[in-house]
C-alpha atoms as a PDB file:
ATOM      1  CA  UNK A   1     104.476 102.205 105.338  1.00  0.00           C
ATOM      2  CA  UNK A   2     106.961 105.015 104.714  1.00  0.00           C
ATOM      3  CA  UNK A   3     109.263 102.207 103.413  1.00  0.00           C
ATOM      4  CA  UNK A   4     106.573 101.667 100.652  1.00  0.00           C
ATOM      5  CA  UNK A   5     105.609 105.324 100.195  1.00  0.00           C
ATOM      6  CA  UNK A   6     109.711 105.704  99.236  1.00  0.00           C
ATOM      7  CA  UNK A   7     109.921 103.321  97.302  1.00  0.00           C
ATOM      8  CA  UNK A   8     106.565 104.405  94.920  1.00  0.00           C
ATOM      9  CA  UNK A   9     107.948 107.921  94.615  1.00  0.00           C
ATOM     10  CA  UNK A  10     111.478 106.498  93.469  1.00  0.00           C
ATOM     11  CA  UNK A  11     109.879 104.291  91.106  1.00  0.00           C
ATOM     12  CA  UNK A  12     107.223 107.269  90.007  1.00  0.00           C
ATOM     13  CA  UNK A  13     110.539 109.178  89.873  1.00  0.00           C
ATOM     14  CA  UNK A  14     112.563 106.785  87.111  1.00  0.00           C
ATOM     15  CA  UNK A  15     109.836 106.039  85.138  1.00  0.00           C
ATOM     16  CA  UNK A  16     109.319 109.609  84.387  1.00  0.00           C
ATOM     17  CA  UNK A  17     113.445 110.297  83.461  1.00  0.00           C
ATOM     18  CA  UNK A  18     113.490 112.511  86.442  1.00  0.00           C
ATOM     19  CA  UNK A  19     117.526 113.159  87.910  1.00  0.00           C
ATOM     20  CA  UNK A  20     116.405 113.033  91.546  1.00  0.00           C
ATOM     21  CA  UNK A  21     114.345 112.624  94.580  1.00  0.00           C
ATOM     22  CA  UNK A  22     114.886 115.047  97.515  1.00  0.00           C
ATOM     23  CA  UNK A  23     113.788 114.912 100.778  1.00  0.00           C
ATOM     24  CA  UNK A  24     114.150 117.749 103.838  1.00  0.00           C
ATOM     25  CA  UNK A  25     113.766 117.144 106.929  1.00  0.00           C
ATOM     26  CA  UNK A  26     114.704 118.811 110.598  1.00  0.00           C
ATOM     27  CA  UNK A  27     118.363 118.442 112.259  1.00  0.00           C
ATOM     28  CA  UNK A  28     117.958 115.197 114.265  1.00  0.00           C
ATOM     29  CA  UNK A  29     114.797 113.625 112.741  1.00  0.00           C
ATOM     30  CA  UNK A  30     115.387 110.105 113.467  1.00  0.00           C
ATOM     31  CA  UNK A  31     113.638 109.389 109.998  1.00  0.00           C
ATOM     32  CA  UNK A  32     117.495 110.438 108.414  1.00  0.00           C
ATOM     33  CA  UNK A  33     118.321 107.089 109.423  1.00  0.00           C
ATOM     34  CA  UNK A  34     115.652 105.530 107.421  1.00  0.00           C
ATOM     35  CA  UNK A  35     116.433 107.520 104.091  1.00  0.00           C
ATOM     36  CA  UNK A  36     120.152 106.781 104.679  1.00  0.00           C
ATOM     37  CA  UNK A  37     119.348 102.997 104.752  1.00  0.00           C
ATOM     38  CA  UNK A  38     117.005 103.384 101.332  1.00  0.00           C
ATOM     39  CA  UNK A  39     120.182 104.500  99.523  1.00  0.00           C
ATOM     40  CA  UNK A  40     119.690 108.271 100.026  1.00  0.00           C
ATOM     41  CA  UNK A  41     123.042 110.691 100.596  1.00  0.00           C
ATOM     42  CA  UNK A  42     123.021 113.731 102.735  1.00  0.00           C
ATOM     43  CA  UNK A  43     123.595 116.588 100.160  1.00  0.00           C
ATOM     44  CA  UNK A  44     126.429 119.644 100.839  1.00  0.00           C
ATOM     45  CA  UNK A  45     123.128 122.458 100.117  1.00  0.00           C
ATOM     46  CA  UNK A  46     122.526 124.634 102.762  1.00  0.00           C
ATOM     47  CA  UNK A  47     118.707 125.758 102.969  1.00  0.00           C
ATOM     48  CA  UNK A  48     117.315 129.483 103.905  1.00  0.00           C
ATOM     49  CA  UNK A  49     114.094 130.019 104.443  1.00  0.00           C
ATOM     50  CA  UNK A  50     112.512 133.582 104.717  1.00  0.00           C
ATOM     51  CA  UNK A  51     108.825 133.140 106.846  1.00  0.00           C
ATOM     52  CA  UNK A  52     106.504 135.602 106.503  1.00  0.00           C
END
């Protein structure tokens, strides 16, 4: 299923001329290894968050 659900958005995403798809996710969410196996790279960004 998530395999599938990837694949749509990357499809939706080309169709429409956009540059990229980016995912986020937790240190150590075993789903990395799924995205990494799709064809996505880790990026060099570090993320802040402020919560309020």
């Amino acid at each position: 299923m998530a395999k599938r659900l990837i694949h749509q958005v990357t499809e939706f995403a080309k169709e429409n001329n956009c540059a990229r798809v980016s995912l986020s996710t937790a240190r150590g969410n075993p789903a990395q290894f799924l995205y990494e196996k799709l064809g996505f790279k880790e990026s060099s960004f570090k993320f802040y968050n402020y919560n309020l």
